[in-house]
C-alpha atoms as a PDB file:
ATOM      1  CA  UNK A   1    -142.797  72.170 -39.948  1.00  0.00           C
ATOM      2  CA  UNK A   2    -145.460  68.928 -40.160  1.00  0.00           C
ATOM      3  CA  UNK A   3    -146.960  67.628 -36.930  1.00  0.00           C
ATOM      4  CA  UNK A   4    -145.191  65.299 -34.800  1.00  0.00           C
ATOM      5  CA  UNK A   5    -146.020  61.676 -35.176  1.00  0.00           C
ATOM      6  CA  UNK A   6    -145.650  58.997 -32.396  1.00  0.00           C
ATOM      7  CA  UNK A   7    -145.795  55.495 -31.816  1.00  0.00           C
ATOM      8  CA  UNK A   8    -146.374  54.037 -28.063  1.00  0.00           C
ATOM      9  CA  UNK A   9    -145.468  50.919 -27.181  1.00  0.00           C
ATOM     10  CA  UNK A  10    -146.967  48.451 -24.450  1.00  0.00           C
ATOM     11  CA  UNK A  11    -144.245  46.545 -22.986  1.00  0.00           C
ATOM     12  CA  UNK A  12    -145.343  43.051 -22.019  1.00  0.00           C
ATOM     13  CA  UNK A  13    -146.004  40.616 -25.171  1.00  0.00           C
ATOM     14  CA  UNK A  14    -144.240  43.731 -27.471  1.00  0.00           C
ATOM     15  CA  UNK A  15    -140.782  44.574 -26.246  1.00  0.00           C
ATOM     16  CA  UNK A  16    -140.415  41.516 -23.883  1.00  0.00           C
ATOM     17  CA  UNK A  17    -141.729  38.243 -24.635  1.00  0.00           C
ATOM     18  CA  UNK A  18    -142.739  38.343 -20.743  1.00  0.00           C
ATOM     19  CA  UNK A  19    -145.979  35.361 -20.872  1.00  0.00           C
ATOM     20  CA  UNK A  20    -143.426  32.607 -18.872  1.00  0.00           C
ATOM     21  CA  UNK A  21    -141.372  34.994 -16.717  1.00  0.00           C
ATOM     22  CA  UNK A  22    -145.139  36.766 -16.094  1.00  0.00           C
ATOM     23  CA  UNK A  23    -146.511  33.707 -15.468  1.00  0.00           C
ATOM     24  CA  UNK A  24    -143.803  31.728 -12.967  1.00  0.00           C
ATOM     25  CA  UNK A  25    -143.269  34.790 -10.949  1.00  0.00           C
ATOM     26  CA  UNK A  26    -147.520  34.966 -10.179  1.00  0.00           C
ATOM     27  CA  UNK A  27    -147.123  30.610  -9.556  1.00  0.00           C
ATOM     28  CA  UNK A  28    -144.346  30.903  -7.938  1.00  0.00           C
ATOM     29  CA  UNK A  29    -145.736  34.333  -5.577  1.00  0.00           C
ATOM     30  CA  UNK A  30    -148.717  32.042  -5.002  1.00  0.00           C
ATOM     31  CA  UNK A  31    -147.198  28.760  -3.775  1.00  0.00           C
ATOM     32  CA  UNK A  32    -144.988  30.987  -1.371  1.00  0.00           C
ATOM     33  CA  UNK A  33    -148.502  31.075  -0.100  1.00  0.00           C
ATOM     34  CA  UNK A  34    -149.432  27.804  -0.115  1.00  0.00           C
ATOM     35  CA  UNK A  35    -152.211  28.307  -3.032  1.00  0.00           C
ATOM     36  CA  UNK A  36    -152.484  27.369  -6.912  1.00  0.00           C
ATOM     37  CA  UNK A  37    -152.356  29.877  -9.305  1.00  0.00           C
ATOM     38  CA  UNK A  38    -153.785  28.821 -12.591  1.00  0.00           C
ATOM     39  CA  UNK A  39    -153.351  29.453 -15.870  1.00  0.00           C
ATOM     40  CA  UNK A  40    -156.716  30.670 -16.734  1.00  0.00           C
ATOM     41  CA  UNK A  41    -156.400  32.986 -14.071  1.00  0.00           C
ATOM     42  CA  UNK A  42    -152.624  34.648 -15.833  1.00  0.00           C
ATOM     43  CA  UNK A  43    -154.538  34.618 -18.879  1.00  0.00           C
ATOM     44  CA  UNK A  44    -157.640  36.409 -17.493  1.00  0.00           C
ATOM     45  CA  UNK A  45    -155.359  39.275 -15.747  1.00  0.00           C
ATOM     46  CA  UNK A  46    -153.593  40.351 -18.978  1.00  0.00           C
ATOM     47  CA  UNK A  47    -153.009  44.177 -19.813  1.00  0.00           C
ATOM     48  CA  UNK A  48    -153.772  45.275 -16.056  1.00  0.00           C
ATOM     49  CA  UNK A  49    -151.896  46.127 -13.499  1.00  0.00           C
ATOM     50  CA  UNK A  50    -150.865  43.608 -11.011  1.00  0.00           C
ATOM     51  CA  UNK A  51    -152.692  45.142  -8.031  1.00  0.00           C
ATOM     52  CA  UNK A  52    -155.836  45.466 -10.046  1.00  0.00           C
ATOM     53  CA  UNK A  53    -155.294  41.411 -10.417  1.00  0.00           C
ATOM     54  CA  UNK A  54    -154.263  40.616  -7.120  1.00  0.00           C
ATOM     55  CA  UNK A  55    -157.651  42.807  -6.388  1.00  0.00           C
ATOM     56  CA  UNK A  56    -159.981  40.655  -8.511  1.00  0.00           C
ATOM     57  CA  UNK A  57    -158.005  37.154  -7.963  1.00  0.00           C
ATOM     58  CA  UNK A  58    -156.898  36.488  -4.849  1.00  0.00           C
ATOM     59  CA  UNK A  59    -159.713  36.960  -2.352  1.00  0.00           C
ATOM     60  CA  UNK A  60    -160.419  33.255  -3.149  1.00  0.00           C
ATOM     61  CA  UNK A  61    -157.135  32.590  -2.206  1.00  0.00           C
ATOM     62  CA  UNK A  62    -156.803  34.351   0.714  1.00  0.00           C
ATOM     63  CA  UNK A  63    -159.298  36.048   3.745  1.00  0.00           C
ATOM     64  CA  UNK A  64    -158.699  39.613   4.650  1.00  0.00           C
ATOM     65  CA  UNK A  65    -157.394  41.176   1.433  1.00  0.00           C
ATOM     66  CA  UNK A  66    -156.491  44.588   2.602  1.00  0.00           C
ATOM     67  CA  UNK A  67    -155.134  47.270   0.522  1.00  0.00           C
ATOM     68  CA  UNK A  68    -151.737  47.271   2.509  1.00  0.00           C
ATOM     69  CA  UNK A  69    -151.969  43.346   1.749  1.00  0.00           C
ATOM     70  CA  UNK A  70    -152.782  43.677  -2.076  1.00  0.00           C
ATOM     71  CA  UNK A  71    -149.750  45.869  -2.263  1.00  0.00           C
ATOM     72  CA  UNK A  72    -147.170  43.947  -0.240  1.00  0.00           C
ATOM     73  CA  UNK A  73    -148.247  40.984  -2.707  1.00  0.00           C
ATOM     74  CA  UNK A  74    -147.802  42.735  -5.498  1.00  0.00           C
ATOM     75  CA  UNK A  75    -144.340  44.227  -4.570  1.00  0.00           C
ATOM     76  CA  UNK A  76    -143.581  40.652  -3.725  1.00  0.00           C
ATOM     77  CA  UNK A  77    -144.610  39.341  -7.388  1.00  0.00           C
ATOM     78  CA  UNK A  78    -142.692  42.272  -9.307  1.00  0.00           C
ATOM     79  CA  UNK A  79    -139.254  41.287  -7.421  1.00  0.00           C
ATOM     80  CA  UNK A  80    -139.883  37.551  -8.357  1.00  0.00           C
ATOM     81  CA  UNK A  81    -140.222  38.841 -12.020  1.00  0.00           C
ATOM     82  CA  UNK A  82    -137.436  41.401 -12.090  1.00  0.00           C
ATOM     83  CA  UNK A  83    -134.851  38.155 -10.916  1.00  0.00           C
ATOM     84  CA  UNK A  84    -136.655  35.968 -13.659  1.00  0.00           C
ATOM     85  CA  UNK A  85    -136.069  38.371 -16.071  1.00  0.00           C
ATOM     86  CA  UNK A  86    -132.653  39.656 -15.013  1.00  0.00           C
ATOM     87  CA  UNK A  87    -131.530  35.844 -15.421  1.00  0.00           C
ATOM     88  CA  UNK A  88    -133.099  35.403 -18.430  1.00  0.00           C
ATOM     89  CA  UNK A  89    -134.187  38.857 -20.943  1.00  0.00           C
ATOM     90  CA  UNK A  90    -136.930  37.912 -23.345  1.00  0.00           C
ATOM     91  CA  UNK A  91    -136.239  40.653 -25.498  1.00  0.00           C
ATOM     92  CA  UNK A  92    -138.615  40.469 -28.483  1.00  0.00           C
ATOM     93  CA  UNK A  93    -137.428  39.532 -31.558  1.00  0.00           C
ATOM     94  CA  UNK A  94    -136.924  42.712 -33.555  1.00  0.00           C
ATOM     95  CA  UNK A  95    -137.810  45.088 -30.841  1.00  0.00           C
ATOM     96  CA  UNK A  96    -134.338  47.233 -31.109  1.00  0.00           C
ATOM     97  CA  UNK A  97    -134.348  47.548 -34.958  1.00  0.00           C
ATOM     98  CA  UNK A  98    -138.139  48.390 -34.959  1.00  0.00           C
ATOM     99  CA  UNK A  99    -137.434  51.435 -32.672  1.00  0.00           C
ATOM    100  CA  UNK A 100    -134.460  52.226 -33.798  1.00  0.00           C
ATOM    101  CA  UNK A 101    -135.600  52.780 -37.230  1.00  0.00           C
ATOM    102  CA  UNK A 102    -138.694  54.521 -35.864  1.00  0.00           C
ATOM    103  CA  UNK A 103    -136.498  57.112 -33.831  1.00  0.00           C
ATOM    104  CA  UNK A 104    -134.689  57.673 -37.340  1.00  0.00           C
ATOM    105  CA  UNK A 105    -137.518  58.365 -38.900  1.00  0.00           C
ATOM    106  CA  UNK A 106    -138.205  61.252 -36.396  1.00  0.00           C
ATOM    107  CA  UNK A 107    -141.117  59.337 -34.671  1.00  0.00           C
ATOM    108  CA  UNK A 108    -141.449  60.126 -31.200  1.00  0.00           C
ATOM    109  CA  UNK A 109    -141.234  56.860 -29.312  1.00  0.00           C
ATOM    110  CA  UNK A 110    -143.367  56.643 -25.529  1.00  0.00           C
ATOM    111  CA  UNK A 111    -143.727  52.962 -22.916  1.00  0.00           C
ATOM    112  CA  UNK A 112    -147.742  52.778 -21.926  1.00  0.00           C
ATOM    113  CA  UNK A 113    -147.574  50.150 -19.863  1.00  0.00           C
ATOM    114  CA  UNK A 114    -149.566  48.545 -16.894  1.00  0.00           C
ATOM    115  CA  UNK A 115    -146.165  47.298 -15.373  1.00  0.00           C
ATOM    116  CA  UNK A 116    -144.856  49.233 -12.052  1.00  0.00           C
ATOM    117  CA  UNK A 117    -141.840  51.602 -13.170  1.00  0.00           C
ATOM    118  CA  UNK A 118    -139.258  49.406 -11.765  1.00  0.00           C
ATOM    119  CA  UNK A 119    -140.348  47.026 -14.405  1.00  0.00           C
ATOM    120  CA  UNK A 120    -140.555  48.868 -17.221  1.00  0.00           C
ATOM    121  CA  UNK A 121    -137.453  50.569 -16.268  1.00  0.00           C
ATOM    122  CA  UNK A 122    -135.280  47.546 -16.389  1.00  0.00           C
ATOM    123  CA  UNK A 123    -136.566  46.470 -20.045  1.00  0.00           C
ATOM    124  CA  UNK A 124    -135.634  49.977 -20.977  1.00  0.00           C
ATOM    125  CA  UNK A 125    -132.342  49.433 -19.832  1.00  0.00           C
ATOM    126  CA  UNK A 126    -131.786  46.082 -21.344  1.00  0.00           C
ATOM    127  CA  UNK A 127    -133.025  46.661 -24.389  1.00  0.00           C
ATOM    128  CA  UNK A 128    -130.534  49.404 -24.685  1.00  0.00           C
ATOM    129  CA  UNK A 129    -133.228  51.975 -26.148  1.00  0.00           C
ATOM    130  CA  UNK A 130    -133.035  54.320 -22.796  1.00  0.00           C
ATOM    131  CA  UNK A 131    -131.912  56.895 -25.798  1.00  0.00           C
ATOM    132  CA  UNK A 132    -134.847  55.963 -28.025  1.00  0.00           C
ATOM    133  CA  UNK A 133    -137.991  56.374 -25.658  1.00  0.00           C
ATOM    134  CA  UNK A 134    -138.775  60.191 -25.002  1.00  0.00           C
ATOM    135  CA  UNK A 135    -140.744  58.798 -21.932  1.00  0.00           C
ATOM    136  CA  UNK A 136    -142.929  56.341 -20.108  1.00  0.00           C
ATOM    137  CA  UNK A 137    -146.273  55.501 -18.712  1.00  0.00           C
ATOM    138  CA  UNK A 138    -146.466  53.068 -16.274  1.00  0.00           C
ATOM    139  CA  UNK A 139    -148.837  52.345 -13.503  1.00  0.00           C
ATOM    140  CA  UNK A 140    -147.603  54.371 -10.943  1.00  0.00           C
ATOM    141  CA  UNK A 141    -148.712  57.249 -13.350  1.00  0.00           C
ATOM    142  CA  UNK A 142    -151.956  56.572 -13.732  1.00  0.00           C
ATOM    143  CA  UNK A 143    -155.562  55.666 -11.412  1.00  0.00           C
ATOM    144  CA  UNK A 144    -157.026  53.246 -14.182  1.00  0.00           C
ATOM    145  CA  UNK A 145    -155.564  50.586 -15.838  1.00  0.00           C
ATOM    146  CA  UNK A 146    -156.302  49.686 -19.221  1.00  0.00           C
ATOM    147  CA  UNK A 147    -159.146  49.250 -20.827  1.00  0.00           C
ATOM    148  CA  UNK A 148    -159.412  52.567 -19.273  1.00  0.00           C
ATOM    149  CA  UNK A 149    -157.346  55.157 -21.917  1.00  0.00           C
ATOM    150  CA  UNK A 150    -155.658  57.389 -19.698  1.00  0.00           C
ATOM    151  CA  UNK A 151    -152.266  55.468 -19.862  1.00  0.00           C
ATOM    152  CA  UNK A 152    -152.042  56.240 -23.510  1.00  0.00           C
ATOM    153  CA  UNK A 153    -153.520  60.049 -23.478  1.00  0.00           C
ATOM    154  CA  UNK A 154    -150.731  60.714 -21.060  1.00  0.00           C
ATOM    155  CA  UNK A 155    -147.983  58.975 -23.009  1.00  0.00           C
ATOM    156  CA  UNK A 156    -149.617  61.390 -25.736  1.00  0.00           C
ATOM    157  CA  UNK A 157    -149.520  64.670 -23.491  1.00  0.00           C
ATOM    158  CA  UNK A 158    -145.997  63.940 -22.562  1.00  0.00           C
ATOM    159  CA  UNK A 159    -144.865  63.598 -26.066  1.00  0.00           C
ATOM    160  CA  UNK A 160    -146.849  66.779 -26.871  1.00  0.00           C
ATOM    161  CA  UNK A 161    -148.164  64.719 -30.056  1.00  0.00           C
ATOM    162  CA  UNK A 162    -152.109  64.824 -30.401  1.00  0.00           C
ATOM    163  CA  UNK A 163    -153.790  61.450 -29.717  1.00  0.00           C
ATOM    164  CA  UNK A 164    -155.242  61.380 -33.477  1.00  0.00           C
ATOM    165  CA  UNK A 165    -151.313  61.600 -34.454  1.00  0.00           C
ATOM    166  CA  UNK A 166    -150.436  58.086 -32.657  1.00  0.00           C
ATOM    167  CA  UNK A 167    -150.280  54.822 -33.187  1.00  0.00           C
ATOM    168  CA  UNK A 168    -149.977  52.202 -30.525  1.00  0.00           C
ATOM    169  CA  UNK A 169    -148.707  48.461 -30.444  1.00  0.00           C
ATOM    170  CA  UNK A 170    -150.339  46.174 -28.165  1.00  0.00           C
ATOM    171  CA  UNK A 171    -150.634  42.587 -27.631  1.00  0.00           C
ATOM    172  CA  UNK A 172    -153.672  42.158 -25.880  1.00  0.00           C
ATOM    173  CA  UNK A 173    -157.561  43.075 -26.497  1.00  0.00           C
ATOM    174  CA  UNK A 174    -157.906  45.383 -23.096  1.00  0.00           C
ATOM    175  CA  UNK A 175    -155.144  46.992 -24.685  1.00  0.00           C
ATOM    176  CA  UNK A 176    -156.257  47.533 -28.014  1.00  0.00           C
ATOM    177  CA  UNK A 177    -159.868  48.880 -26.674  1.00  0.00           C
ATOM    178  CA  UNK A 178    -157.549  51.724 -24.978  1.00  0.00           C
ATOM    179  CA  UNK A 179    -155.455  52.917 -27.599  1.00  0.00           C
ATOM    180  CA  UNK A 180    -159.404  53.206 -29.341  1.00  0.00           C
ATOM    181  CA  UNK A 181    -160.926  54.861 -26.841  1.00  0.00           C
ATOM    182  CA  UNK A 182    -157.642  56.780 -26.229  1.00  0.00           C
ATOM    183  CA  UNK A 183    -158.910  57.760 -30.059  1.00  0.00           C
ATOM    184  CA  UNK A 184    -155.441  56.150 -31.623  1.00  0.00           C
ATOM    185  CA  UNK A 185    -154.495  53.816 -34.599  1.00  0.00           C
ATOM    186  CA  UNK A 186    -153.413  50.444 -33.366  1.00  0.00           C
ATOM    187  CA  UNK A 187    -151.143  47.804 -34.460  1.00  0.00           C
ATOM    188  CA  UNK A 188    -151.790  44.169 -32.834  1.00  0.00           C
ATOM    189  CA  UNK A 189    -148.834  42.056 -32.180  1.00  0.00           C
ATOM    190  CA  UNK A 190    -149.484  38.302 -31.566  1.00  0.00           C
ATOM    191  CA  UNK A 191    -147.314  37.493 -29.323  1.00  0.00           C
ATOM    192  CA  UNK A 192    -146.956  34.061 -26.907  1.00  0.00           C
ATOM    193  CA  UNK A 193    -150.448  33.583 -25.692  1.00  0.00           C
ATOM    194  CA  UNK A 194    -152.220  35.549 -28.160  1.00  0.00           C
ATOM    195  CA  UNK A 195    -153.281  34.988 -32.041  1.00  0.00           C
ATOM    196  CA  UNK A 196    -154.313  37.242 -34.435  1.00  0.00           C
ATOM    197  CA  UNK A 197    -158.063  36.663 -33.992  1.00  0.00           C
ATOM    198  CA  UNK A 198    -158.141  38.000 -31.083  1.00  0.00           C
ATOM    199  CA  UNK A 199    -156.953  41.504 -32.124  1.00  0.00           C
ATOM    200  CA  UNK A 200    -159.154  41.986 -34.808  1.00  0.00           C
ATOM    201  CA  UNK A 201    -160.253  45.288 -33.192  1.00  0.00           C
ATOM    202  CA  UNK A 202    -156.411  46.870 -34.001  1.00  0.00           C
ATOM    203  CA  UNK A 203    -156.417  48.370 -37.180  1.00  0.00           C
ATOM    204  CA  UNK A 204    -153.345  46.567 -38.469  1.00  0.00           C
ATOM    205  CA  UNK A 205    -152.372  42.504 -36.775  1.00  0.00           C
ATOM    206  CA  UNK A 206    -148.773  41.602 -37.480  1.00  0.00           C
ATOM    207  CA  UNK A 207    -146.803  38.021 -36.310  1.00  0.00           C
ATOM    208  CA  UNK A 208    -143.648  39.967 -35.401  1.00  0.00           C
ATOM    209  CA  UNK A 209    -142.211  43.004 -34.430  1.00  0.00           C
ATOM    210  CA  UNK A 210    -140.021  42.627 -38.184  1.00  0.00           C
ATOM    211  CA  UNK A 211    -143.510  43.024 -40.050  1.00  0.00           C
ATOM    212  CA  UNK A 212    -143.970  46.556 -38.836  1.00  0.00           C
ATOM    213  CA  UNK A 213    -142.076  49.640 -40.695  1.00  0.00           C
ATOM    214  CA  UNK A 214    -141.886  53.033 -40.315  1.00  0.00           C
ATOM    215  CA  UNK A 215    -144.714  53.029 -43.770  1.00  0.00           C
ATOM    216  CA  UNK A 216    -146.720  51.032 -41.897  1.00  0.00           C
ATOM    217  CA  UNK A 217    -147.209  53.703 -39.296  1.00  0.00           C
ATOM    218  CA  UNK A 218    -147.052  56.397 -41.447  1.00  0.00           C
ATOM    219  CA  UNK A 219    -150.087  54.621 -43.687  1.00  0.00           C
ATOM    220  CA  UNK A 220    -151.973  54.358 -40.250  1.00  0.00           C
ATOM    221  CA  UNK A 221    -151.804  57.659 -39.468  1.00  0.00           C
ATOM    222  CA  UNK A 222    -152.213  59.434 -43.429  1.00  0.00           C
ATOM    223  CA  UNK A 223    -149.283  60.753 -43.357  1.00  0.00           C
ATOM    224  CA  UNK A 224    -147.875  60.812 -47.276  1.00  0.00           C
ATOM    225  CA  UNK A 225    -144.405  60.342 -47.549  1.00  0.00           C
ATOM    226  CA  UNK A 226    -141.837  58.328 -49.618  1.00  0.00           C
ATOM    227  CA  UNK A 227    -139.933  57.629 -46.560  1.00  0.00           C
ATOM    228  CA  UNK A 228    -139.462  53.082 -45.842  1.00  0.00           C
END
């Protein structure tokens, strides 16, 4: 029987086009509070987790950040984003056919995201793939967020699929030096707010989810097969 094969999937800028939902949930979380939350700032917080931002951004913005604080604002911003997004999905274009025809293939399938579980849970669900992923990583699961690896050796464990057997889709550069230190193939996916020269580091960069195939991954990886 050959070795498993996987393919894990960040969730933010891959299965959701998230950047405005992402975005108006941390302007609107910060006018609640009376403060400006800038662009620069959403764009300086991608691929971590939202208390590591709230950690790094927000003492300027407010006196007395304590860790009961940090977490209450965080909770706060992930319900503002769950309503955007249950108003509006921002499913990304080709995201059900990609792992669909992935899960066909006989490709494991794991989430490694930095989102809370709620979060990640809810794309899941509206994607209609809860029968496609074998599991998910999420930031209640781990102590680091990315550019740390452990999100992705986890996803790996889970799967029981060795980390040299796995490629990973990402959309941003912390996410991309992960899945490399995890010691995984990488695809980079420029999604809203990113281009391609940024994720030079991934070992494939694609425009759209409908660029990838199950080839593609199976090139990554050296696997030989005449399987599309």
């Amino acid at each position: 029987m050959p070795m498993r094969i996987a393919v894990i999937f960040d969730m933010d800028g891959v299965l959701i086009d998230s950047y405005a939902a992402h975005f108006e949930s941390w302007r609107v979380l910060a006018a609640e509070h009376g403060v400006e939350y800038t662009r620069a700032e959403f764009v300086a917080g991608f691929g971590r987790t939202t208390p590591e931002v709230i950690a790094e951004q927000w003492p300027g913005k407010e006196e007395n950040l304590t860790v009961d604080r940090i977490r209450a604002l965080a909770a706060r911003k992930e319900v503002i984003f769950c309503e955007l997004i249950e108003r509006d999905f921002p499913a990304m274009d080709g995201a059900f056919d990609l792992l669909s025809a992935l899960h066909a293939a006989d490709i494991s399938l794991a989430v490694g995201s930095s989102g809370p579980a709620d979060n990640v849970q809810l794309v899941i669900e509206k994607l209609g793939a809860g029968d496609l992923f074998a599991t998910a990583v999420t930031s209640s699961d781990v102590r680091r967020g990315k550019p740390d690896p452990q999100v992705f050796q986890l996803a790996a464990e889970r799967l029981g699929v060795a980390v040299n057997r796995c490629v990973v889709v990402e959309d941003a550069p912390v996410g991309i030096a992960a899945a490399r230190a995890a010691g995984m193939k990488c695809i980079g996916l420029a999604s809203t707010g990113r281009t391609g020269d940024e994720l030079q580091a991934a070992d494939l960069v694609v425009g759209s989810l409908r660029d990838v195939t199950v080839m593609d991954v199976r090139r990554l990886l050296g696997v030989e097969t005449g399987a599309t």
